[in-house]
Protein backbone atom coordinates (compact mmCIF):
# COMPACT_ATOMS: atom_id res chain seq x y z
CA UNK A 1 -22.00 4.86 67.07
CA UNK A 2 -23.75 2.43 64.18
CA UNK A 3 -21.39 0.04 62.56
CA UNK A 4 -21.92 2.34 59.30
CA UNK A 5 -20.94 5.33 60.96
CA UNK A 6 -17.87 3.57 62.84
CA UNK A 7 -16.79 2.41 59.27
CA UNK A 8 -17.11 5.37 57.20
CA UNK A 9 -14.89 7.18 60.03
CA UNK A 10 -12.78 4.09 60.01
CA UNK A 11 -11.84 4.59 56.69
CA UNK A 12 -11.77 8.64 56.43
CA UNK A 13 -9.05 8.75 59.11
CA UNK A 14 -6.07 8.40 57.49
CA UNK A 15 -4.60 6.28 60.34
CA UNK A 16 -2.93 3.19 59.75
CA UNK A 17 -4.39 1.05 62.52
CA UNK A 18 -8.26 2.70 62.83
CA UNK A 19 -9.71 0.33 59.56
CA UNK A 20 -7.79 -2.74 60.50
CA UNK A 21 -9.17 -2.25 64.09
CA UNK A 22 -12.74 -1.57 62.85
CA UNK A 23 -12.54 -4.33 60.78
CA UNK A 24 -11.47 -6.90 63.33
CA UNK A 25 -14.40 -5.51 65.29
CA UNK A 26 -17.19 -6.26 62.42
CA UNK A 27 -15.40 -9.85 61.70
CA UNK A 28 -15.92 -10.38 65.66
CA UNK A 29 -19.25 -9.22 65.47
CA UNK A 30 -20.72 -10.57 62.68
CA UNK A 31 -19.06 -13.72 61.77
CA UNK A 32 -21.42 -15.74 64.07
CA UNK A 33 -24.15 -14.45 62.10
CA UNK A 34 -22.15 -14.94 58.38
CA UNK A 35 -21.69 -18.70 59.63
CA UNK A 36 -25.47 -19.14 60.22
CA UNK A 37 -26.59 -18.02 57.10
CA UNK A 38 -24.28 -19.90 55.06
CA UNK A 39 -24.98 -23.35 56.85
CA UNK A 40 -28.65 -22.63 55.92
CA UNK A 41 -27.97 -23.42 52.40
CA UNK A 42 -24.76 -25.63 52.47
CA UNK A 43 -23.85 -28.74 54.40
CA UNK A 44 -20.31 -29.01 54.29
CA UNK A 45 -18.15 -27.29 56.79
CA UNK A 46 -15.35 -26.61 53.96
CA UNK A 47 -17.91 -25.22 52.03
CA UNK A 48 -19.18 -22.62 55.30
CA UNK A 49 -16.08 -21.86 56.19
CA UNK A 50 -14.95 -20.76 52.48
CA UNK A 51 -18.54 -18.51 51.77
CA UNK A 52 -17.68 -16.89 55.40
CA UNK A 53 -14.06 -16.20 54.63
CA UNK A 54 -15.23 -14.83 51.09
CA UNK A 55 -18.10 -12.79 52.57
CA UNK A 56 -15.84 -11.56 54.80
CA UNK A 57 -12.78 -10.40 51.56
CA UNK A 58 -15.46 -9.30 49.68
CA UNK A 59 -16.82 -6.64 52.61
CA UNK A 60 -13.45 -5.77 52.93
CA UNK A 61 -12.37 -4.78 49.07
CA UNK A 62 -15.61 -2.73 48.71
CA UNK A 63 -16.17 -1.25 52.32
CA UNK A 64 -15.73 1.95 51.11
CA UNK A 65 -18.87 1.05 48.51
CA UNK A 66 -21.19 0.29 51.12
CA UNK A 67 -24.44 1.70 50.72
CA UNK A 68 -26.51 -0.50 52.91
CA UNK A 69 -26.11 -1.60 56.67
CA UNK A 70 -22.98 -3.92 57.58
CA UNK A 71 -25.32 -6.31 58.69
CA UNK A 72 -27.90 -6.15 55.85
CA UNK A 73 -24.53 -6.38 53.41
CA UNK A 74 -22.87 -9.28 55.33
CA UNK A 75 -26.04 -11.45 55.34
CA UNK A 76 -27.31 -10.73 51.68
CA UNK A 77 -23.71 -11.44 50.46
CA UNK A 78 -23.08 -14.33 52.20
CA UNK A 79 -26.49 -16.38 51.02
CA UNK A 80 -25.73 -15.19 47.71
CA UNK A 81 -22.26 -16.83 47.93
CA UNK A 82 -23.42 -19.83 49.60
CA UNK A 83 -26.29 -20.28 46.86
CA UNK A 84 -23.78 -19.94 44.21
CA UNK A 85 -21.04 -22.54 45.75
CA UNK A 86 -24.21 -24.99 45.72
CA UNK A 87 -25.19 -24.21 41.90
CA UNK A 88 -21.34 -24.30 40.78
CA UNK A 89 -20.88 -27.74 42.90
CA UNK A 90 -24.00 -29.05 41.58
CA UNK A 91 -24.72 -30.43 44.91
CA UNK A 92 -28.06 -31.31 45.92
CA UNK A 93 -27.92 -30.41 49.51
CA UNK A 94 -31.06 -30.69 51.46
CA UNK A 95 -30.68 -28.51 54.36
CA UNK A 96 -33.93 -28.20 55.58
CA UNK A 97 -35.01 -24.87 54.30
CA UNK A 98 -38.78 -25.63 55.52
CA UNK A 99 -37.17 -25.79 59.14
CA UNK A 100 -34.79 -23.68 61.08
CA UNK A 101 -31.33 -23.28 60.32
CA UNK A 102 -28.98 -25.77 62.08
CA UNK A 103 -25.62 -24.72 61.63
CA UNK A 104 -23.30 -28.22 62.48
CA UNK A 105 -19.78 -26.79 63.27
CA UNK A 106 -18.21 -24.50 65.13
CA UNK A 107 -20.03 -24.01 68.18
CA UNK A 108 -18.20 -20.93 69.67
CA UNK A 109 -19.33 -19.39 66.28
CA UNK A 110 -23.07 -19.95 66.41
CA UNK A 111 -24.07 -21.31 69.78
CA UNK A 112 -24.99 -18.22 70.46
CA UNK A 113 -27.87 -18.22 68.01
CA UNK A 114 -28.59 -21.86 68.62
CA UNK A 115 -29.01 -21.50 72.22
CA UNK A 116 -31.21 -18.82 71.69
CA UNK A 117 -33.67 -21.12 68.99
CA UNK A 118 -33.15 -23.58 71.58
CA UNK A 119 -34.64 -21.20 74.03
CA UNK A 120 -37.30 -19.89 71.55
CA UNK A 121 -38.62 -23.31 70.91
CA UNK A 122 -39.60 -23.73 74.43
CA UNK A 123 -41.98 -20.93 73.98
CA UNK A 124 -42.72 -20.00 70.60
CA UNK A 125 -43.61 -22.25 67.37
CA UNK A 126 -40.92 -23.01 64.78
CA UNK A 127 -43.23 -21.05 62.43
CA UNK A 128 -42.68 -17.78 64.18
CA UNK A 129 -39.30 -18.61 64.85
CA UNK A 130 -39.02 -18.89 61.04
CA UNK A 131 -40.94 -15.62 60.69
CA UNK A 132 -38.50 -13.93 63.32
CA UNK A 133 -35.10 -15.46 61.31
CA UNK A 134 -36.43 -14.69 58.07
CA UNK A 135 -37.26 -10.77 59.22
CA UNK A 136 -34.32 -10.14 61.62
CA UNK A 137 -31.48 -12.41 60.62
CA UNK A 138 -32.07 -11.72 56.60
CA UNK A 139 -33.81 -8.85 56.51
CA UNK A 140 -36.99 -10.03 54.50
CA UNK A 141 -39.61 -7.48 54.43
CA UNK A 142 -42.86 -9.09 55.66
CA UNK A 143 -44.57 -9.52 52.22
CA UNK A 144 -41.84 -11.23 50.91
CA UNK A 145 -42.34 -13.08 54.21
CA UNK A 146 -45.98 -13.23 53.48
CA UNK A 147 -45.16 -14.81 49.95
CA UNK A 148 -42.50 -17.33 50.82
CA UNK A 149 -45.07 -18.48 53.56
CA UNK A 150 -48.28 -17.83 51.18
CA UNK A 151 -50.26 -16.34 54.03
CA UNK A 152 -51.03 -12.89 54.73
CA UNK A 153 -49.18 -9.82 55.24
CA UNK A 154 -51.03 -8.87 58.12
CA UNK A 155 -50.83 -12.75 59.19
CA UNK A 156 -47.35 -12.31 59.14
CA UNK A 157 -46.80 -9.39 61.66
CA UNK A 158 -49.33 -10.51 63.45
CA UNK A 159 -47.66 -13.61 64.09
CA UNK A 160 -44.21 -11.73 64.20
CA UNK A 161 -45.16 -9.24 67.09
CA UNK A 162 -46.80 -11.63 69.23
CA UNK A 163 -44.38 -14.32 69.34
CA UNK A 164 -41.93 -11.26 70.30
CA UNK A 165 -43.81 -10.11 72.97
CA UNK A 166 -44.74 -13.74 73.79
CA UNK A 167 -41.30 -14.63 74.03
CA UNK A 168 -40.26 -11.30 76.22
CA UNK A 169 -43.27 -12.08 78.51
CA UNK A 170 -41.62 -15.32 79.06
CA UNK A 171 -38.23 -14.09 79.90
CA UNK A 172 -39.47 -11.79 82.25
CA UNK A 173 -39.60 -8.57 79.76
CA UNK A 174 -35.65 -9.42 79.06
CA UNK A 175 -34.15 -9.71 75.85
């Protein structure tokens, strides 16, 4: 069942503990992935920690609203958040946007998606890596890809699918 479907059903059931359940399950799931976007754009651990818990309160009040996927919600809200903490703090953070992500806290929340960069690096460039993160982790369509990079659409997959398969070959066809 898709986290969408599990959701919907979550909240149509009329029990009690189903939608508190479901939504433990999505916080489980996704946080790691809320965290990482957020310390993309902000350096402070306060400052992470309050976009994920707000990500998180805002999914919750409007779950029924959901018209996207959980994931595609979760991860547009939260850099929206964490771009607006920056502009209302006036902070100048450089997190280097050119580069991947590094998220600096937490490491039961995103080691997971460190250790796989980590593992990516030793086979891929940081350029696809980049490509991969910006069209799996946020959801950019490749031309909007293609744009923020100013190359090519076609560039773009191109550069997308074989540093997938690239990557897969290296694992041994795993995942």
């Amino acid at each position: 069942m898709t986290d969408e479907r599990r959701l919907i059903s979550a909240i149509r059931s009329g029990k009690r503990d189903e939608p508190k359940a479901t939504f433990q399950y999505l916080y489980a799931k996704y946080k790691p992935l809320v965290c990482f976007i957020a310390a993309r754009y902000l350096k402070e651990r306060a400052d992470i920690e309050d976009v994920v818990q707000e990500t998180f309160v805002n999914f919750f009040n409007h779950a029924g609203d959901v018209r996207t996927s959980v994931k595609s919600y979760l991860t547009v809200s939260a850099k929206n958040l964490a771009l607006d903490l920056r502009k209302k703090n006036g902070k100048v953070v450089l997190v280097d946007e050119e580069g991947l992500p590094s998220p600096t806290f937490g490491q039961t929340d995103s080691s997971g998606f460190e250790a796989l960069i980590e593992d990516m690096k030793k086979v891929v460039s940081e350029e696809d890596i980049r490509i991969i993160l910006l069209h799996l982790v946020e959801d950019f369509k490749f031309e909007d890809i293609a744009v923020k990079l100013k190359q090519n659409v076609k560039t773009v997959k191109t550069k997308y699918y074989r540093a997938l398969k690239k990557y897969r070959d290296a694992r041994g066809g795993r995942q």
